[in-house]
Protein backbone atom coordinates (compact mmCIF):
# COMPACT_ATOMS: atom_id res chain seq x y z
CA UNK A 1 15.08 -69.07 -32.82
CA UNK A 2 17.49 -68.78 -35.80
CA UNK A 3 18.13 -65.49 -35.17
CA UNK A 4 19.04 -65.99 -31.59
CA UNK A 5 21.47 -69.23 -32.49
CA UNK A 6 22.99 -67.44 -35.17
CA UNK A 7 23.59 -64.21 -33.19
CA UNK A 8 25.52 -66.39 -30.53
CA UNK A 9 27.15 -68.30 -32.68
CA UNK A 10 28.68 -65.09 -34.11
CA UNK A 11 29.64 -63.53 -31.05
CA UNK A 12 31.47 -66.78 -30.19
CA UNK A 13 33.24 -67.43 -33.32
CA UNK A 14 33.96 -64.07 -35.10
CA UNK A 15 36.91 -62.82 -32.28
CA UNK A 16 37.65 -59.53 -34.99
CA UNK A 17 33.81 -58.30 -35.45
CA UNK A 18 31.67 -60.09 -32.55
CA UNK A 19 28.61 -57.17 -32.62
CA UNK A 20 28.75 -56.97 -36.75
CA UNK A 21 25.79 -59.35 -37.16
CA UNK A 22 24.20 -58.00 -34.35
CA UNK A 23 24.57 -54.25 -35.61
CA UNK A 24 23.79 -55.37 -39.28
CA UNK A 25 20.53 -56.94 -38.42
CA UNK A 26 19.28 -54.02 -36.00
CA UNK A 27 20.10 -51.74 -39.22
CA UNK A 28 18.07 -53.95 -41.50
CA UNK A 29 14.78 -54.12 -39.55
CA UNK A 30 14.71 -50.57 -39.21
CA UNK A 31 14.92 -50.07 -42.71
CA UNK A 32 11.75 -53.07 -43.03
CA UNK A 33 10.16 -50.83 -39.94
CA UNK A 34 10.24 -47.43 -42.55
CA UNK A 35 9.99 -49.48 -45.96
CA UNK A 36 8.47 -53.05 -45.48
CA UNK A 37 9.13 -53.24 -48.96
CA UNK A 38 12.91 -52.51 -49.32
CA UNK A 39 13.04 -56.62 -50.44
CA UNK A 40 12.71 -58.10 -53.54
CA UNK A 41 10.05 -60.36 -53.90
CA UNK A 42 10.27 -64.59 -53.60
CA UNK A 43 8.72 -67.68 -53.46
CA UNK A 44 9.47 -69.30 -50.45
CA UNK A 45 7.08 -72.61 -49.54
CA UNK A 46 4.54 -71.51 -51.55
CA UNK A 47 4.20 -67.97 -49.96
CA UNK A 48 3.87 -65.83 -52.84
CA UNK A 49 4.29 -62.65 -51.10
CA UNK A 50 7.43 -63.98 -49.58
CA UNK A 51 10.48 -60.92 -49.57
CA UNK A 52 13.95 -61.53 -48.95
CA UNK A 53 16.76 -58.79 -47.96
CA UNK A 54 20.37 -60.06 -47.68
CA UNK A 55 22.41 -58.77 -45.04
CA UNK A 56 25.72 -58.16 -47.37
CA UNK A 57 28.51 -57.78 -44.68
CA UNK A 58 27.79 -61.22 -42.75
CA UNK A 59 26.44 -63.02 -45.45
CA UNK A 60 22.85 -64.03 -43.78
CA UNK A 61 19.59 -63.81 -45.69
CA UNK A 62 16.28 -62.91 -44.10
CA UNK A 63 13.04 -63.66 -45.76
CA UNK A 64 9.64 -62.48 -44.57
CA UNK A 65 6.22 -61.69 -45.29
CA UNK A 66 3.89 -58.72 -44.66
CA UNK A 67 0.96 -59.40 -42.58
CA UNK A 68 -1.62 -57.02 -41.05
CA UNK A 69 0.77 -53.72 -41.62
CA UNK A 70 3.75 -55.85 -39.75
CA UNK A 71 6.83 -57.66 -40.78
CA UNK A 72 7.18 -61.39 -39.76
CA UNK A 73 10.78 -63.13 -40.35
CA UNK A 74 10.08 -66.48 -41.68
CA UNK A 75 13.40 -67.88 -42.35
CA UNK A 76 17.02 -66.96 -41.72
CA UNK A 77 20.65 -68.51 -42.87
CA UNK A 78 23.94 -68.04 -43.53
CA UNK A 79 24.39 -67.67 -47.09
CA UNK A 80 26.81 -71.01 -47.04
CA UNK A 81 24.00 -73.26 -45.90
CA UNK A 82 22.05 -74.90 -48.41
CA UNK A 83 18.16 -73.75 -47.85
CA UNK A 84 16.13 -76.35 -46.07
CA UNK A 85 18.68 -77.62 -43.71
């Protein structure tokens, strides 16, 4: 649900790159498809196992966890927003 707000609110609001968040985020899960690892490790509401990958050219962070050979998004923001809200 984050993912999908944020992805319209992009293509609504940034008139010069609409796709770039889009394209950036495809690009990042396949690298977590090929190396589930590629993200540094974090605590994240007491989820020790918790990884976060930053997508650099849009500013969003995605954090996840590894479960069962799969990668799960847990949380996703805009760098400007202040975690928890």
């Amino acid at each position: 649900m984050q993912i999908d707000a944020a992805l319209l609110w992009w293509r609504g609001n940034r008139e010069l790159a609409p796709g770039l968040l889009a394209r950036e985020l495809d690009a990042a899960l396949g690298q977590l498809a090929y190396f589930p690892q590629a993200g540094r490790r974090v605590r994240l509401g007491g989820q020790s196992e918790a990884r976060h990958l930053l997508l650099r050219r849009c500013s969003y962070h995605i954090y996840y966890v590894i479960a069962d050979d799969e990668v799960r998004i847990v949380y996703f923001r805009h760098a400007r927003r202040r975690p928890g809200r």
